[in-house]
Protein backbone atom coordinates (compact mmCIF):
# COMPACT_ATOMS: atom_id res chain seq x y z
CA UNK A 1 69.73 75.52 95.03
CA UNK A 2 66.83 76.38 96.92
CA UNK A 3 66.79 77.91 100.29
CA UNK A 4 64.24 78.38 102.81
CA UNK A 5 63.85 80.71 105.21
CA UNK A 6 65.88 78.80 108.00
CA UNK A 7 69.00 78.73 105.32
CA UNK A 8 68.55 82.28 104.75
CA UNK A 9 68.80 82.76 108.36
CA UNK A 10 72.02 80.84 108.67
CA UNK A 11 73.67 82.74 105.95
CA UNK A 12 73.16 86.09 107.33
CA UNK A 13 74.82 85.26 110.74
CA UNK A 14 77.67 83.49 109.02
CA UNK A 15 78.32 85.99 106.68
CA UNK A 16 78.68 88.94 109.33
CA UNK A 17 80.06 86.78 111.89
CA UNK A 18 81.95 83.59 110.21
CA UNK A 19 83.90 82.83 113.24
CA UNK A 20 80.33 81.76 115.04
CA UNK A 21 79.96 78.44 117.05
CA UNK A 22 77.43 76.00 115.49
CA UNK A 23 75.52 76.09 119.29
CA UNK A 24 75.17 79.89 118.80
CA UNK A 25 74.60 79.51 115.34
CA UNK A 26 71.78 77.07 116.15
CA UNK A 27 70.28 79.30 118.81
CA UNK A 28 70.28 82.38 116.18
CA UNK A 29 68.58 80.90 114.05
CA UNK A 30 65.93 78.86 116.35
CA UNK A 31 67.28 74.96 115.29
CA UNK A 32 69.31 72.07 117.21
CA UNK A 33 72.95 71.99 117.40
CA UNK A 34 72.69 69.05 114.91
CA UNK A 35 70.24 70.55 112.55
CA UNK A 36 71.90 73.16 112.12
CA UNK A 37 75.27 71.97 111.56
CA UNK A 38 73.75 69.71 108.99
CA UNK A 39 72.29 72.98 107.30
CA UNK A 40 75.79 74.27 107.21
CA UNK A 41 77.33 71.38 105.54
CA UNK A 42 74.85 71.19 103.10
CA UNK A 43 75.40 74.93 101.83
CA UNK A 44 79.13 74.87 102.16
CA UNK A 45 79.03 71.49 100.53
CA UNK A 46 76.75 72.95 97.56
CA UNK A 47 79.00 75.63 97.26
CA UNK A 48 76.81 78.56 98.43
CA UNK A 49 79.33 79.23 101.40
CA UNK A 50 82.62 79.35 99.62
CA UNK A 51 84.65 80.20 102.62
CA UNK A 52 85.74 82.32 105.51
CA UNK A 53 87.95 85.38 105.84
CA UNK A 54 88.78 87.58 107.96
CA UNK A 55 88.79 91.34 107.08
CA UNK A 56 92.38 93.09 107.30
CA UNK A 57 93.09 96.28 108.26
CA UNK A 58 95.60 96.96 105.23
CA UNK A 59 96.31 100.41 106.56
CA UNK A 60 97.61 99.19 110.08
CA UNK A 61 99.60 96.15 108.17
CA UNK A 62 101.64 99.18 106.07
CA UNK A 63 99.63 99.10 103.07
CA UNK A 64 97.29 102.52 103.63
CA UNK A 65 96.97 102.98 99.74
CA UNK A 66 94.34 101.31 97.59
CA UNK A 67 94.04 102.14 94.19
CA UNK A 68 91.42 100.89 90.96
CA UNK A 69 93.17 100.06 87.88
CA UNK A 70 90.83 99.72 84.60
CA UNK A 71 92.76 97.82 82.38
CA UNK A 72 92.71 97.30 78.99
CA UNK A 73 94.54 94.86 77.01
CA UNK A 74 96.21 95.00 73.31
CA UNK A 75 94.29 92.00 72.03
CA UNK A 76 91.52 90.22 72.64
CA UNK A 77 92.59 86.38 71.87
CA UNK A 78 91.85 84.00 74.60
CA UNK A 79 95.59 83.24 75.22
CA UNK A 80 95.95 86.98 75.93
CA UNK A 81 93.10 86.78 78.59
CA UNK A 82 95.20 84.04 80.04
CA UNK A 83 98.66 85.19 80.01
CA UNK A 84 97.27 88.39 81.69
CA UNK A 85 95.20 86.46 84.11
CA UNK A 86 97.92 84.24 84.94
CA UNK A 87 100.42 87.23 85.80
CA UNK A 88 97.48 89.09 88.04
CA UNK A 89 97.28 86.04 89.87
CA UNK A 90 100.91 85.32 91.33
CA UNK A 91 101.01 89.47 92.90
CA UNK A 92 100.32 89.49 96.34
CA UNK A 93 99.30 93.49 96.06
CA UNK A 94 96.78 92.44 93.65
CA UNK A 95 94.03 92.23 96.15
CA UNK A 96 91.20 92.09 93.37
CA UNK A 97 90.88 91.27 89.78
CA UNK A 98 87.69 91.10 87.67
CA UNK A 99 87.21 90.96 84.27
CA UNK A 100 84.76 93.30 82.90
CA UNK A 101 81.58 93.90 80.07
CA UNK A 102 82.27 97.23 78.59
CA UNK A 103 84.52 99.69 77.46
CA UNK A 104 87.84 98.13 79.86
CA UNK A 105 88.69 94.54 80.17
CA UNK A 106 89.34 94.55 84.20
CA UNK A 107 89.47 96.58 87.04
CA UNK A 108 92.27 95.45 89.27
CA UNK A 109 92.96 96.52 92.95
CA UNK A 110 95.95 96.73 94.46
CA UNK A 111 96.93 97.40 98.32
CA UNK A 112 100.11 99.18 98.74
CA UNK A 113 102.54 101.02 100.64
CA UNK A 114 103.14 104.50 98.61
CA UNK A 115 102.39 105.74 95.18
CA UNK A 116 106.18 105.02 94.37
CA UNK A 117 105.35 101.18 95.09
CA UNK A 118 102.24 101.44 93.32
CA UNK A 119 103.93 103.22 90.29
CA UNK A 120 107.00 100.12 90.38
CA UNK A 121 104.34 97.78 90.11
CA UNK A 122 102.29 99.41 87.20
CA UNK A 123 106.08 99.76 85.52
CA UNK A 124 106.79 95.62 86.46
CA UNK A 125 103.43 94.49 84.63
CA UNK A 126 104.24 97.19 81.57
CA UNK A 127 107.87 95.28 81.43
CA UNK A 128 106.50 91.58 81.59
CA UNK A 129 104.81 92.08 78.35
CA UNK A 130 101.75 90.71 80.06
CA UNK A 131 99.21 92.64 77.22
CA UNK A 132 98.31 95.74 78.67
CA UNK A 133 97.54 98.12 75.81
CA UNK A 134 96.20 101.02 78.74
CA UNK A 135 95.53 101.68 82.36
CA UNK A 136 93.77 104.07 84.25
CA UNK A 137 94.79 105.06 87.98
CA UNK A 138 92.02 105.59 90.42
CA UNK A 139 93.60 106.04 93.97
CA UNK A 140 91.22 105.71 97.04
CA UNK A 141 90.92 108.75 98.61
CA UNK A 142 88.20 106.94 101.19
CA UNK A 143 85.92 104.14 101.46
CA UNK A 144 82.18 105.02 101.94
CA UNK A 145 81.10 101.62 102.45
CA UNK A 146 83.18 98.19 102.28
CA UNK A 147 80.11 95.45 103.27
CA UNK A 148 81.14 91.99 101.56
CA UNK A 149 78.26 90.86 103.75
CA UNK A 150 75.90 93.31 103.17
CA UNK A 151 74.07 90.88 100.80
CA UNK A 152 73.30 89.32 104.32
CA UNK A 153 70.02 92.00 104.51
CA UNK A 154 68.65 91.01 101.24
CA UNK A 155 68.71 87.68 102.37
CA UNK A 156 67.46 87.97 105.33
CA UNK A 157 64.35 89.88 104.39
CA UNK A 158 63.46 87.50 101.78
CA UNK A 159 63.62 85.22 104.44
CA UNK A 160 61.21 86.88 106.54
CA UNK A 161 58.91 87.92 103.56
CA UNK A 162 59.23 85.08 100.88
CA UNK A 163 57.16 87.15 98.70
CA UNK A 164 59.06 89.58 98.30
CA UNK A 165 56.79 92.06 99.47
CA UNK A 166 53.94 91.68 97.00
C-alpha cells in the first residue's frame, strides 16, 4: 500500500502515542478532524495498523524475569511446526514466539516470576512431548532498548524526505 507523507505522519504519532484523540491526531499532523479519521480507517482497515497495546511493566505486575529461549525441534515435518506452535500459543508466560532462518527453529520469550518458575515451565513443555529436541537459556540481565515504535523515525523521515536522502 502506498503512503504519503501525511500517512507517514499519522503513523508515527499513533505508534508512540496510540491512545491519541483523532482532533489531536488531526492537529499533529496538519488535517481536519474528518480527514484524518478517514486516513486512520483506511490504514487500520488495510491492515497497516494492526492494533493497540499498551506497554506493561512486567516487573511491577510480579514477573521481573525475562528470559530468550532458542529452540530447536526434533523434526522438521510441518505437523511438528504445528503441534509446537499450537502448545506456545495457549502459555500465558510465553510473551513472544518467532520462528526463525538459521541454525534454531524459534526464539521464545517468556515473562516470569523466578528462575524456579521459569525452570517448571521449560520441564512442562519437555513433558508434553511438544518436539523440542534442545533449548538454550538466555536470561535478561537488562534491556538496553525496548522501542516497538521506534520504526516511527524511519517513517517519519521518509516522510519528510521522500527521497530518501539522495
Amino acid at each position: 500500500m502506498p503512503l504519503d507523507a501525511r500517512d507517514r505522519r499519522l503513523l508515527c504519532v499513533v505508534a508512540r502515542e496510540g491512545r491519541i484523540t483523532n482532533q489531536a491526531l488531526a492537529e499533529r499532523v496538519h488535517l481536519s478532524p474528518s480527514a484524518c479519521l478517514e486516513r486512520w480507517k483506511r490504514l487500520e482497515q488495510a491492515g497497516v495498523i494492526k492494533g493497540y497495546r499498551a506497554e506493561l511493566g512486567l516487573e511491577l505486575l510480579g514477573m521481573p524475569l525475562l528470559v530468550h529461549v532458542e529452540v530447536s525441534l526434533k523434526r522438521h515435518e510441518a505437523s511438528d511446526f504445528a503441534r509446537f506452535e499450537r502448545a506456545i500459543r495457549s502459555i500465558p508466560e510465553i510473551i513472544r514466539c518467532d520462528a526463525i532462518g538459521g541454525g534454531i527453529d524459534y526464539l521464545v520469550t517468556v515473562a516470569a516470576r523466578s528462575m524456579a518458575d521459569y525452570q517448571a515451565l521449560i520441564d512442562r513443555l519437555l513433558e508434553a512431548e511438544i518436539g523440542i529436541s534442545r533449548y538454550f537459556t538466555y536470561v535478561v540481565t537488562k534491556t538496553v532498548k525496548n522501542d516497538p515504535a521506534g520504526l516511527a523515525a524511519v517513517l517519519l523521515a521518509e516522510a519528510e524526505d521522500p527521497a530518501g536522502g539522495s
